[in-house]
N, C-alpha and C. Protein backbone atom coordinates (compact mmCIF):
# COMPACT_ATOMS: atom_id res chain seq x y z
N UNK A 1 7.17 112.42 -44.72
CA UNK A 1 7.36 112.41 -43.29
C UNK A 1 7.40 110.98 -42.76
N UNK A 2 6.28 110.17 -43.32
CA UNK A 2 6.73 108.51 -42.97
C UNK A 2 7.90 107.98 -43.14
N UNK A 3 8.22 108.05 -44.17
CA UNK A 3 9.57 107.60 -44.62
C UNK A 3 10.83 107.91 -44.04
N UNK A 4 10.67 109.55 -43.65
CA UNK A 4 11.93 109.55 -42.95
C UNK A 4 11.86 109.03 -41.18
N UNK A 5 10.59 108.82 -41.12
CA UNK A 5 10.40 108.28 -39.74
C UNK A 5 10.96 107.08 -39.52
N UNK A 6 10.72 106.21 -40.48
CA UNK A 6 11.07 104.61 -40.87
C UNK A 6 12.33 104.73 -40.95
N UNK A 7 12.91 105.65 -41.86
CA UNK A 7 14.54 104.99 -41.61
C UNK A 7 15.44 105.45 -40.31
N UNK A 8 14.64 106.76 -39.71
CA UNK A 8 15.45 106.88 -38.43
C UNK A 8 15.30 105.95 -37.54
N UNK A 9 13.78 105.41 -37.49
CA UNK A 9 14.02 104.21 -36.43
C UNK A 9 14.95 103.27 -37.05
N UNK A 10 14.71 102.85 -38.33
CA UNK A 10 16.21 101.95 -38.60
C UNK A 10 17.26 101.78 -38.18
N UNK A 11 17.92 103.44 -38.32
CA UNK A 11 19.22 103.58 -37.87
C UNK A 11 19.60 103.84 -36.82
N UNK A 12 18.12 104.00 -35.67
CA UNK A 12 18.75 104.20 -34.35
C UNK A 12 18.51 102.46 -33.77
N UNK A 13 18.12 101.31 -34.83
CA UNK A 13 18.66 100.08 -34.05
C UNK A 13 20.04 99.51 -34.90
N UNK A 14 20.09 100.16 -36.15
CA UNK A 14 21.46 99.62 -36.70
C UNK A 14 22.53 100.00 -36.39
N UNK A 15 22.69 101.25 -35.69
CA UNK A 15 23.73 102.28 -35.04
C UNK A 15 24.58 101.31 -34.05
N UNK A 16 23.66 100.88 -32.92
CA UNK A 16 24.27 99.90 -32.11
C UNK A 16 24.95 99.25 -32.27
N UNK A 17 24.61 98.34 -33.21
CA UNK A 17 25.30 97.01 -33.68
C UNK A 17 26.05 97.58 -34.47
N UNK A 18 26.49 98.54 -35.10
CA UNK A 18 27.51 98.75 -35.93
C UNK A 18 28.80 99.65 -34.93
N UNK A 19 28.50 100.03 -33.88
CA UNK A 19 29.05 100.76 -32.85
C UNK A 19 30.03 99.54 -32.31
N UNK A 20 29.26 98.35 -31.98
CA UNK A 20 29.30 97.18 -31.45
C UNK A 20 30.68 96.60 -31.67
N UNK A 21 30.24 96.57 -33.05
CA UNK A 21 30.93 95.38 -33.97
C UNK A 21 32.48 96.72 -34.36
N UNK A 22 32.25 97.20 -34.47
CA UNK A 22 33.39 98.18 -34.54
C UNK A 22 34.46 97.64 -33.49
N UNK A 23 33.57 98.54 -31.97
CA UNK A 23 34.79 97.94 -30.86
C UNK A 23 35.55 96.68 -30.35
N UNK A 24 34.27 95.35 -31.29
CA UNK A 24 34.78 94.57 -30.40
C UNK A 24 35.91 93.90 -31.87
N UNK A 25 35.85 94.62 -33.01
CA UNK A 25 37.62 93.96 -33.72
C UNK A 25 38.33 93.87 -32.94
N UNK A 26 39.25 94.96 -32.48
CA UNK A 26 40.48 95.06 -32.33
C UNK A 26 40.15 94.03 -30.68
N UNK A 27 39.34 94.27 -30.12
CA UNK A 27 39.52 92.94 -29.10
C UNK A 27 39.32 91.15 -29.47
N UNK A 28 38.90 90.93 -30.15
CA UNK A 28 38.95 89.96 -30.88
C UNK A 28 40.18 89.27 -30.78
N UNK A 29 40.91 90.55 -32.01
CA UNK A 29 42.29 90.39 -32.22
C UNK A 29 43.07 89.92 -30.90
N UNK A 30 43.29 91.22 -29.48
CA UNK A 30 43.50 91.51 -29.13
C UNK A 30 43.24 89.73 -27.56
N UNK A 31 41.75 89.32 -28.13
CA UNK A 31 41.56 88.15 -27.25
C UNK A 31 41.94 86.95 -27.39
N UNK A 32 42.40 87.06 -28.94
CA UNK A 32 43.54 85.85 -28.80
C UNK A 32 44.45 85.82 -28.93
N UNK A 33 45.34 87.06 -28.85
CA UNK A 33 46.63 87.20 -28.02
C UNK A 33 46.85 86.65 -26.61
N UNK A 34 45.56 87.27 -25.93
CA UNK A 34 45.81 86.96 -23.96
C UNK A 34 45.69 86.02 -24.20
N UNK A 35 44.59 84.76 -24.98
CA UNK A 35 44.68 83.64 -24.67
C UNK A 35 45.87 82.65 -25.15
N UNK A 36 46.82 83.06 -26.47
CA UNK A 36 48.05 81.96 -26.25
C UNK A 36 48.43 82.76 -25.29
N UNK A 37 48.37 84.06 -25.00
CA UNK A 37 49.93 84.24 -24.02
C UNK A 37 49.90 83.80 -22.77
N UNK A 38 48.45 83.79 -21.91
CA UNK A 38 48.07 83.31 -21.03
C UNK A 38 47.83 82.40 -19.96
N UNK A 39 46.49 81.91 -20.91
CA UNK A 39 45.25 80.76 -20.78
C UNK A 39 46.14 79.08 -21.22
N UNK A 40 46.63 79.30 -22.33
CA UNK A 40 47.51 78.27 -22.76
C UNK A 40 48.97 78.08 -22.21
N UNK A 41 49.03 78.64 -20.92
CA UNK A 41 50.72 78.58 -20.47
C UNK A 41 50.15 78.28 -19.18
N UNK A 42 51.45 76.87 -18.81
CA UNK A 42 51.51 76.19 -17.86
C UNK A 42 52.42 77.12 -16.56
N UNK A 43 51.90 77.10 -15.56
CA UNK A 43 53.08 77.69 -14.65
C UNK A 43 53.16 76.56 -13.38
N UNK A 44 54.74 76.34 -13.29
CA UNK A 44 55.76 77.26 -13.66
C UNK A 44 56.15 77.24 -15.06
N UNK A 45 56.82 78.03 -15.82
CA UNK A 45 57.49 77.78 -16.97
C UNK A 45 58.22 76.61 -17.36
N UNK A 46 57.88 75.67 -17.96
CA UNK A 46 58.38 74.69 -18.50
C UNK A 46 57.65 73.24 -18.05
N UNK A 47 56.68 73.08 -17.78
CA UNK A 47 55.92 72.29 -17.26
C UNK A 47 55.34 71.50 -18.38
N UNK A 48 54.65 70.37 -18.04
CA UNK A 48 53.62 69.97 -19.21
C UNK A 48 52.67 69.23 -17.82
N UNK A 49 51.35 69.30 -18.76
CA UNK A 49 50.55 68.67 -17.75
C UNK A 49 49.82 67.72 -18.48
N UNK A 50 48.63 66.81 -18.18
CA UNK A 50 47.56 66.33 -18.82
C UNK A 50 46.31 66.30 -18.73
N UNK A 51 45.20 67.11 -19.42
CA UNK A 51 43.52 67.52 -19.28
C UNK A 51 42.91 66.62 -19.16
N UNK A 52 42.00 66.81 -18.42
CA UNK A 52 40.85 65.46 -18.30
C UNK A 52 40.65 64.80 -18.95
N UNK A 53 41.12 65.09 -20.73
CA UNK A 53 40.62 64.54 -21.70
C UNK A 53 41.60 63.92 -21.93
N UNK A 54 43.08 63.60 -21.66
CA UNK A 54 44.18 62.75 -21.69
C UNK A 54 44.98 63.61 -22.68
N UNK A 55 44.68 65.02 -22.82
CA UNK A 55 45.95 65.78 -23.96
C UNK A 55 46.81 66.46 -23.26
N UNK A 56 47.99 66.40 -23.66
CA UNK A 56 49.39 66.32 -22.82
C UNK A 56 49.15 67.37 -23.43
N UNK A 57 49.77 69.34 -22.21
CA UNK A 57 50.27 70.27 -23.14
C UNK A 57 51.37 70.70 -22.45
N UNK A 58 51.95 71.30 -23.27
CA UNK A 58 53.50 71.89 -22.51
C UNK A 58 53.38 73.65 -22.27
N UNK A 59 54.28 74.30 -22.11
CA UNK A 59 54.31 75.81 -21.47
C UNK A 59 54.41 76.09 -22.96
N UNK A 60 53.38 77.11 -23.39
CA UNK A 60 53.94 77.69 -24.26
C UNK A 60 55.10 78.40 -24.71
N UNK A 61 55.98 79.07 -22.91
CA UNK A 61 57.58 79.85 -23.29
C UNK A 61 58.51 79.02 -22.86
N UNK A 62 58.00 77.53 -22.50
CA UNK A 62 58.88 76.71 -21.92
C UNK A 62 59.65 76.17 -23.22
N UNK A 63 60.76 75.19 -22.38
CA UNK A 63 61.51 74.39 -23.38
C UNK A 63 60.28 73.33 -24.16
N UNK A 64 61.00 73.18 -24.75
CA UNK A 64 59.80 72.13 -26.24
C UNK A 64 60.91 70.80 -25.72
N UNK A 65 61.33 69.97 -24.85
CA UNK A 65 61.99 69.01 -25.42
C UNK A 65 61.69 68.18 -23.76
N UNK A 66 60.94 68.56 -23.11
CA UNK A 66 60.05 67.87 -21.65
C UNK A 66 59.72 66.52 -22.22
N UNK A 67 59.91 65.76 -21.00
CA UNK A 67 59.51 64.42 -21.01
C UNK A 67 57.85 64.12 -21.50
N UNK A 68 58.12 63.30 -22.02
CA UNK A 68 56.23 62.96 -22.64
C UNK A 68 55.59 62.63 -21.21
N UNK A 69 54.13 63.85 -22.08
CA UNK A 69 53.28 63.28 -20.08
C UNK A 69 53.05 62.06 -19.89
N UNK A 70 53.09 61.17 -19.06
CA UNK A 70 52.35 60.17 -18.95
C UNK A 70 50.63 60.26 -18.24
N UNK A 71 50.08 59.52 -19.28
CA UNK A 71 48.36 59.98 -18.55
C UNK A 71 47.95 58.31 -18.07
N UNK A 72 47.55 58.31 -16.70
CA UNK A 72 47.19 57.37 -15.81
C UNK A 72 46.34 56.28 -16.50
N UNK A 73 46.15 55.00 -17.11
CA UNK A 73 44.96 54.34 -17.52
C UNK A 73 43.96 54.86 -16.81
N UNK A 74 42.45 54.75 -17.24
CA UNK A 74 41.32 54.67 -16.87
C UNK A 74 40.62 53.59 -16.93
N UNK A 75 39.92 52.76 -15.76
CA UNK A 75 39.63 51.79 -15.13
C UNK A 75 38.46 51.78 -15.38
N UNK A 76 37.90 50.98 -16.07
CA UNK A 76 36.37 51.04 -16.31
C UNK A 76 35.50 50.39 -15.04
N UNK A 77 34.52 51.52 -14.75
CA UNK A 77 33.64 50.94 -13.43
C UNK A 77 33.23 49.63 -13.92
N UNK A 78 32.94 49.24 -14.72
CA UNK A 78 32.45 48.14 -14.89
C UNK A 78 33.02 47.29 -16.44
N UNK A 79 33.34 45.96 -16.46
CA UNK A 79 34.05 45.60 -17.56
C UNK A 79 33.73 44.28 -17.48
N UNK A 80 32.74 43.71 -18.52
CA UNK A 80 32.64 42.40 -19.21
C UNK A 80 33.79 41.58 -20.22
N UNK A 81 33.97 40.52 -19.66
CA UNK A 81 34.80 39.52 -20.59
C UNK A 81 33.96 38.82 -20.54
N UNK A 82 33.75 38.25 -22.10
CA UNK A 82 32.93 37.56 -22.79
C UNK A 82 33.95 35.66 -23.01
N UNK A 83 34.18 35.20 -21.86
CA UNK A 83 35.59 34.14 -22.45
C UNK A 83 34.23 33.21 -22.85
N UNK A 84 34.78 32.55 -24.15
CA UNK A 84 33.76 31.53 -24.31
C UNK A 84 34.62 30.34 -24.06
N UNK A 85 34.29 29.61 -22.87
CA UNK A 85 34.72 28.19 -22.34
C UNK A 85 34.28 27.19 -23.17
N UNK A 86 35.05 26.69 -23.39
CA UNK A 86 34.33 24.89 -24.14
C UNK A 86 33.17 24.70 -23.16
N UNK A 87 32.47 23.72 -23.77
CA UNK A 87 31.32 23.14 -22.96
C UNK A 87 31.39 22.21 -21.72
N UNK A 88 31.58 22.74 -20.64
CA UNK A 88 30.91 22.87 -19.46
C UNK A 88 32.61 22.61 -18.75
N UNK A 89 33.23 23.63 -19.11
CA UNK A 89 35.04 23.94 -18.95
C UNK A 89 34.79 25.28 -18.19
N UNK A 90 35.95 25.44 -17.14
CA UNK A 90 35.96 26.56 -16.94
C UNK A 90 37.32 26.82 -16.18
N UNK A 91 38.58 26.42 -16.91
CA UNK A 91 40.13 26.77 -16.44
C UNK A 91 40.04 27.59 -17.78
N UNK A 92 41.05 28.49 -17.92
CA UNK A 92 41.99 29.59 -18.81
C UNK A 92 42.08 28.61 -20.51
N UNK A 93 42.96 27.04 -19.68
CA UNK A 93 43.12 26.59 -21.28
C UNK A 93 41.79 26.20 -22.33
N UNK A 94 40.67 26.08 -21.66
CA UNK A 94 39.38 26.42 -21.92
C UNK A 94 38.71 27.17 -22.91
N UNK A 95 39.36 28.36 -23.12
CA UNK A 95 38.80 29.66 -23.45
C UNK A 95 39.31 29.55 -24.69
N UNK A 96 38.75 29.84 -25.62
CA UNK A 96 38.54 29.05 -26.92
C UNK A 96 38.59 30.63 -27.93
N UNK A 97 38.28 31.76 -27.06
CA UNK A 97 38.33 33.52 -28.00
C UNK A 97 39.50 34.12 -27.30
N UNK A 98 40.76 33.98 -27.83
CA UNK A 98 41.85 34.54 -27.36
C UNK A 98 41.64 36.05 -27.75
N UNK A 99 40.78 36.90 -27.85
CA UNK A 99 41.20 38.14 -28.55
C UNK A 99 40.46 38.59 -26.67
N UNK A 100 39.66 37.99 -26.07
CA UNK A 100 38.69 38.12 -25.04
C UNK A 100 39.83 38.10 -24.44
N UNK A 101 40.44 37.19 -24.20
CA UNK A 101 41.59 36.81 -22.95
C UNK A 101 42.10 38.03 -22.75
N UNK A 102 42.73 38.06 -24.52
CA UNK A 102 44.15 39.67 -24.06
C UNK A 102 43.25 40.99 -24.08
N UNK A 103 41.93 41.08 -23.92
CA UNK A 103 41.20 42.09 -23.65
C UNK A 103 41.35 41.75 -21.85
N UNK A 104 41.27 40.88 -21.13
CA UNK A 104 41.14 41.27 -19.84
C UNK A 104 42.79 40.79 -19.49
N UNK A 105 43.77 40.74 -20.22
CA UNK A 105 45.11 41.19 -20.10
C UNK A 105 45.28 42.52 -19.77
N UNK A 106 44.79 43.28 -21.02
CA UNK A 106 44.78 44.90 -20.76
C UNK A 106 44.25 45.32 -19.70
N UNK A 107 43.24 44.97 -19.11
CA UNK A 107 41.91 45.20 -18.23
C UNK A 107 42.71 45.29 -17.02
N UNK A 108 44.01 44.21 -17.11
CA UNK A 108 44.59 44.03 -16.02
C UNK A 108 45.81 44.78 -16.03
N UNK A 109 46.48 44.95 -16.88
CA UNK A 109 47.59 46.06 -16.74
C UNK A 109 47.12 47.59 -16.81
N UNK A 110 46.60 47.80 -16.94
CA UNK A 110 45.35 49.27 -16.03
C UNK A 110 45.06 49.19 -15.38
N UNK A 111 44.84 48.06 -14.32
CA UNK A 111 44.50 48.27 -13.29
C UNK A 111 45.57 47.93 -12.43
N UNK A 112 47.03 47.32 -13.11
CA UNK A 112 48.17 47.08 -12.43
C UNK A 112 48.84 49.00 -12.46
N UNK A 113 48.85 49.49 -13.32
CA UNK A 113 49.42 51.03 -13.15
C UNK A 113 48.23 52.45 -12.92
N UNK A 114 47.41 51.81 -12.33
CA UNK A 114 47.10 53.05 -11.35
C UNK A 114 47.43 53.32 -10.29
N UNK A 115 47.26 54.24 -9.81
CA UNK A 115 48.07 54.45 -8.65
C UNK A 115 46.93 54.08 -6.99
N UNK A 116 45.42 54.32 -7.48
CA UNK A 116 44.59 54.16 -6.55
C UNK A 116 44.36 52.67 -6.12
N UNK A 117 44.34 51.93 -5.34
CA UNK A 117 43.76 50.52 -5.48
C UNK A 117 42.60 50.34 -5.66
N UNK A 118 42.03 48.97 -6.58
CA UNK A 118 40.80 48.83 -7.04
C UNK A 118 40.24 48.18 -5.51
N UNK A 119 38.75 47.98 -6.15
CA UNK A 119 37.71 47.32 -5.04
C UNK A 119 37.28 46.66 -6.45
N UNK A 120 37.79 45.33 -6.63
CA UNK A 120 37.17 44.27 -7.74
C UNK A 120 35.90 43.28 -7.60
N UNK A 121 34.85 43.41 -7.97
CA UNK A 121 34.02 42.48 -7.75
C UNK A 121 33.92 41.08 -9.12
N UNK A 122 34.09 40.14 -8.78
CA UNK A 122 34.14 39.47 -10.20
C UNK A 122 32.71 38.56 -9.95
N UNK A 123 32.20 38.65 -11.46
CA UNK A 123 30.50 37.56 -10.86
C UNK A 123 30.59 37.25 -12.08
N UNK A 124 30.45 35.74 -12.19
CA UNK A 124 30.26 34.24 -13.02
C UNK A 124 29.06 34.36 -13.62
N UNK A 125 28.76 34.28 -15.07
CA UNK A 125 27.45 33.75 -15.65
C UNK A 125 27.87 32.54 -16.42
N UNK A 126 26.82 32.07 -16.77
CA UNK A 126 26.52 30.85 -17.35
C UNK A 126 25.34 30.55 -19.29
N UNK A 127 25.39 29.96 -19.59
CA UNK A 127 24.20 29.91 -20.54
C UNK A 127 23.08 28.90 -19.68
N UNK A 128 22.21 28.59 -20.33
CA UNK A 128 20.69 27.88 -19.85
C UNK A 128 20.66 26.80 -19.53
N UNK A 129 21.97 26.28 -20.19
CA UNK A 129 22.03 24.34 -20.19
C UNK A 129 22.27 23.81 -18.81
N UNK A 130 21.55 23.03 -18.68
CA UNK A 130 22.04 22.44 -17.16
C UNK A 130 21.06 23.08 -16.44
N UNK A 131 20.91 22.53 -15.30
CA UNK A 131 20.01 22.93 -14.31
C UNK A 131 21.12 24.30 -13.03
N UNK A 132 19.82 25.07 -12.89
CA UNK A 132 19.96 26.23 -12.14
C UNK A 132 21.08 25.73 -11.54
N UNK A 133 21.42 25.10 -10.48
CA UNK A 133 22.22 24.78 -9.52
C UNK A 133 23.88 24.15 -9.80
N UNK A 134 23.53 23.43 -10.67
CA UNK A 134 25.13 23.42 -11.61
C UNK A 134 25.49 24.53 -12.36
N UNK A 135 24.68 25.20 -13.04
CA UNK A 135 25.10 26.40 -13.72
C UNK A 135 25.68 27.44 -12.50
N UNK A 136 25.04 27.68 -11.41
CA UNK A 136 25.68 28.20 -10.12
C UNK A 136 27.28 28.08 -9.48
N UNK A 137 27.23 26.71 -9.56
CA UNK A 137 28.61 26.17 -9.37
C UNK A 137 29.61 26.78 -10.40
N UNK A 138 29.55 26.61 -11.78
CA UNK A 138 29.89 26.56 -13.08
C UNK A 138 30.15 27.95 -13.03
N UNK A 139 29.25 29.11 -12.75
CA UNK A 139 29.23 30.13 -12.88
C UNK A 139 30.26 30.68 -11.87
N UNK A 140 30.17 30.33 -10.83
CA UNK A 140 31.46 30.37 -9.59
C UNK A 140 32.76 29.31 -10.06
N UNK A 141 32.97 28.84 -10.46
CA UNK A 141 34.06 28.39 -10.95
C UNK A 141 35.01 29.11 -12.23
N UNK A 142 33.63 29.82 -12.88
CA UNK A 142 34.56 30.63 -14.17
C UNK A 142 34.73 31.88 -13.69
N UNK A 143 34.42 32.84 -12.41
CA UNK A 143 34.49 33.51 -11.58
C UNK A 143 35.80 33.62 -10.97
N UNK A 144 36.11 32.42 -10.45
CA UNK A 144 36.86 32.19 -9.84
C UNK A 144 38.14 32.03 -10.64
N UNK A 145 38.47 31.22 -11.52
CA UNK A 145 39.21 31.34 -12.52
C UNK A 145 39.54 32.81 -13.32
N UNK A 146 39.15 33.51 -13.26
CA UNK A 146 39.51 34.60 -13.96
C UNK A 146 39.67 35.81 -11.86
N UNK A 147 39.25 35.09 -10.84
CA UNK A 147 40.21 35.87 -10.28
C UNK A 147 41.69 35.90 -9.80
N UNK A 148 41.54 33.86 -9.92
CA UNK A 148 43.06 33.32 -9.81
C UNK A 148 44.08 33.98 -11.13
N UNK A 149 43.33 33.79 -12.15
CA UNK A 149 44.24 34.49 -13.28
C UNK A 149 45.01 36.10 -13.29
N UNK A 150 44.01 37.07 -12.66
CA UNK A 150 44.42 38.37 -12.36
C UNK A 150 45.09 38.82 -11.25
N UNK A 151 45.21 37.49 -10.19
CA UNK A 151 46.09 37.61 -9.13
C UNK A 151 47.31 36.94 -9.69
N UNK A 152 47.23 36.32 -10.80
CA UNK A 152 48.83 35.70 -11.14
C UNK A 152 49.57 36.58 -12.08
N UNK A 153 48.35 37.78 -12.59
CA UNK A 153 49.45 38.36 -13.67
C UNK A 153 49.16 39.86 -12.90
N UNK A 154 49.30 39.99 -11.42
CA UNK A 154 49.56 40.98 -10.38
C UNK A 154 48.87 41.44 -10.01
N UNK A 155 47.70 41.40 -9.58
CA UNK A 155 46.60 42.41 -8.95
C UNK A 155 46.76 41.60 -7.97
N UNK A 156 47.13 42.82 -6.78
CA UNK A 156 46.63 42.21 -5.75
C UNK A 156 45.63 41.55 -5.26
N UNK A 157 45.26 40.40 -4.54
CA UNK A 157 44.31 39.28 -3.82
C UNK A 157 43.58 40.22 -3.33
N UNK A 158 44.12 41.21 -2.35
CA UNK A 158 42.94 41.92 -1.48
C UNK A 158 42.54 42.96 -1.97
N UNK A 159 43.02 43.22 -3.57
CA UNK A 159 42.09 44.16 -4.23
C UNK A 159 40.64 43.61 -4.96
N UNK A 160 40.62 42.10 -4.75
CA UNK A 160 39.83 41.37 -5.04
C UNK A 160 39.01 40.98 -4.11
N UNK A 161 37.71 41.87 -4.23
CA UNK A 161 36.90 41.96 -2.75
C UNK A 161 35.82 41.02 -2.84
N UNK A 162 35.07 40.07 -3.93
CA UNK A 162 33.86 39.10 -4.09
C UNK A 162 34.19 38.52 -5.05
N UNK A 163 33.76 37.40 -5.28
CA UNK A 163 34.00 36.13 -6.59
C UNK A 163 32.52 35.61 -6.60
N UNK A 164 31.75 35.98 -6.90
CA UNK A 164 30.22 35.24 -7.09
C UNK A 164 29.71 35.06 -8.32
N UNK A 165 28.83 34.55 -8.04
CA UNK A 165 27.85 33.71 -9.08
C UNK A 165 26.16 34.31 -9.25
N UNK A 166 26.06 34.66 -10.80
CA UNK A 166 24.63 34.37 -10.87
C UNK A 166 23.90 33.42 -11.99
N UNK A 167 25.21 32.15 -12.59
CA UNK A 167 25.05 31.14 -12.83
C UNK A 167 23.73 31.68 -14.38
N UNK A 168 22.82 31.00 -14.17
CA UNK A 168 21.71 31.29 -15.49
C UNK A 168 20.99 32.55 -15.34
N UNK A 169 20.91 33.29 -14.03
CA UNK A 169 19.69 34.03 -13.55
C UNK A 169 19.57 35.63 -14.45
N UNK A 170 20.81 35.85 -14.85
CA UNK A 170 20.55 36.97 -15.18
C UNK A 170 21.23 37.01 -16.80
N UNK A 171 20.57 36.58 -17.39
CA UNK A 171 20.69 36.36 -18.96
C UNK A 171 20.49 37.78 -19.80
N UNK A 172 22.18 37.67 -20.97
CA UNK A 172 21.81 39.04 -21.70
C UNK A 172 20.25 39.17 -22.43
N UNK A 173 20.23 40.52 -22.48
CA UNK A 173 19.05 40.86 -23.10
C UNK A 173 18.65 40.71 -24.43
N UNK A 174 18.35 40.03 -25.59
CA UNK A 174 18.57 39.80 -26.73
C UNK A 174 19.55 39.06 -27.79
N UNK A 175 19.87 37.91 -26.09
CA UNK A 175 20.77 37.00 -27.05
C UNK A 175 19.87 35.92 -26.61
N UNK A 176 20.37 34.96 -27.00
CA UNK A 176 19.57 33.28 -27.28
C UNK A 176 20.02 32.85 -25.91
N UNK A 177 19.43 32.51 -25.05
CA UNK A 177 19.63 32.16 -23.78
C UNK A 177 20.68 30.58 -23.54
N UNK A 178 21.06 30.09 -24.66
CA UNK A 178 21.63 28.85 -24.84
C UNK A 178 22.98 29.12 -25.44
N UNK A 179 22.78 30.49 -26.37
CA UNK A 179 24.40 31.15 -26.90
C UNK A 179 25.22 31.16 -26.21
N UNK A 180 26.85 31.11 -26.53
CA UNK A 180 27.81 31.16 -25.66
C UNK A 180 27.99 32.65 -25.35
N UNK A 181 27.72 33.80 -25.76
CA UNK A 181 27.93 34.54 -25.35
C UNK A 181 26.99 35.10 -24.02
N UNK A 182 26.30 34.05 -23.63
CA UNK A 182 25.88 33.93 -22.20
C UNK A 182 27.02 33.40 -20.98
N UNK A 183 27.99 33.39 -21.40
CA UNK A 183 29.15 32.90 -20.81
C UNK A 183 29.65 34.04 -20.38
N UNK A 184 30.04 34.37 -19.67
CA UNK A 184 30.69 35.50 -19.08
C UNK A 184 30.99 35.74 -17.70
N UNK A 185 32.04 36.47 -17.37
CA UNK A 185 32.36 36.64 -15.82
C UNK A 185 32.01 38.68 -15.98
N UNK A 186 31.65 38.92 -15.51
CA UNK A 186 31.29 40.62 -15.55
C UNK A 186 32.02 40.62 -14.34
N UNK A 187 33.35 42.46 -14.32
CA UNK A 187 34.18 42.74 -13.55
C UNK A 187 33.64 44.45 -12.90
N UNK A 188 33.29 44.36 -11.72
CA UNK A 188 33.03 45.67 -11.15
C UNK A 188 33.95 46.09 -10.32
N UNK A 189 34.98 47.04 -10.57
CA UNK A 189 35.89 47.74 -9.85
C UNK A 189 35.40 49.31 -9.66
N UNK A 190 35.07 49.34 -8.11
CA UNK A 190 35.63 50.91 -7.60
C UNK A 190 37.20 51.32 -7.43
């Protein structure tokens, strides 16, 4: 009498799940049909679009031979160039890590083909050498230089809203306070 007690409760919880799993095959099947035929189709027919994530898709019953999407650059809120200036230089011919330069080349042709206008803030650092107050200057001068530079290779002037300086004051975190990679202009665009 135990025994058959034990396996009926068994089978009245295995019943379910086998009831379960029965009906939901043929929807399975059946759920990824709706979803190419669906979920994955652009309307109107023949469209292509691009996902947040920058993947271009086209209509699934559309023509296959649509122009490639184009997906907008993305503008980083915030973007460090690291230019390392000769010692105590701060024009373009200066800049001594050309791979830095054509990093805020790019920096700048993304922000030449968006369509929104930026709000650019550009702020000057310095390394330790020199006293607070020349490093200030110094720090506004390599500031400044890299906003004259991004207004010559097209960003608009009045998308360029501050050019400041914090000269020595705000030193990276775990570099040698005298390293050149204390050199830097840091770029904040809304």
């Amino acid at each position: 009498m135990r025994k058959y007690t034990y396996i009926k409760r068994l089978a009245s919880m295995i019943a379910p799940l086998a009831v379960a799993t029965m009906l939901a095959a043929p929807m399975a099947a059946n759920a990824s049909d709706y979803m190419m035929e669906h979920f994955w189709s652009a309307k109107p027919e023949g469209t292509a679009w691009v996902t947040d994530y920058g993947e271009c898709w086209q209509s699934l019953h559309g023509p296959g031979n649509l122009e490639p999407c184009v997906v907008a650059p993305i503008v980083p809120a915030e973007f460090t160039v690291r230019l390392n200036f000769e010692f105590d230089k701060y024009r373009v011919e200066d800049i001594v890590n050309d791979n830095e330069l054509r990093r805020l080349d790019d920096y700048i042709a993304n922000v030449n083909q968006t369509e929104a206008r930026e709000r650019i803030s550009l702020t000057g650092h310095t390394d330790a050498k020199g006293s607070e107050a020349y490093n200030y200057q110094l720090g506004m001068r390599r500031a400044q230089t890299v906003s004259d530079y991004m207004i010559s290779r097209g960003v608009p002037a009045s998308d360029i809203v501050s050019v400041e300086s914090r000269g020595e004051l705000d030193m990276l975190p775990g570099v040698d306070i005298y390293s050149v990679e204390q050199r830097r202009v840091k770029i904040n665009a809304q």
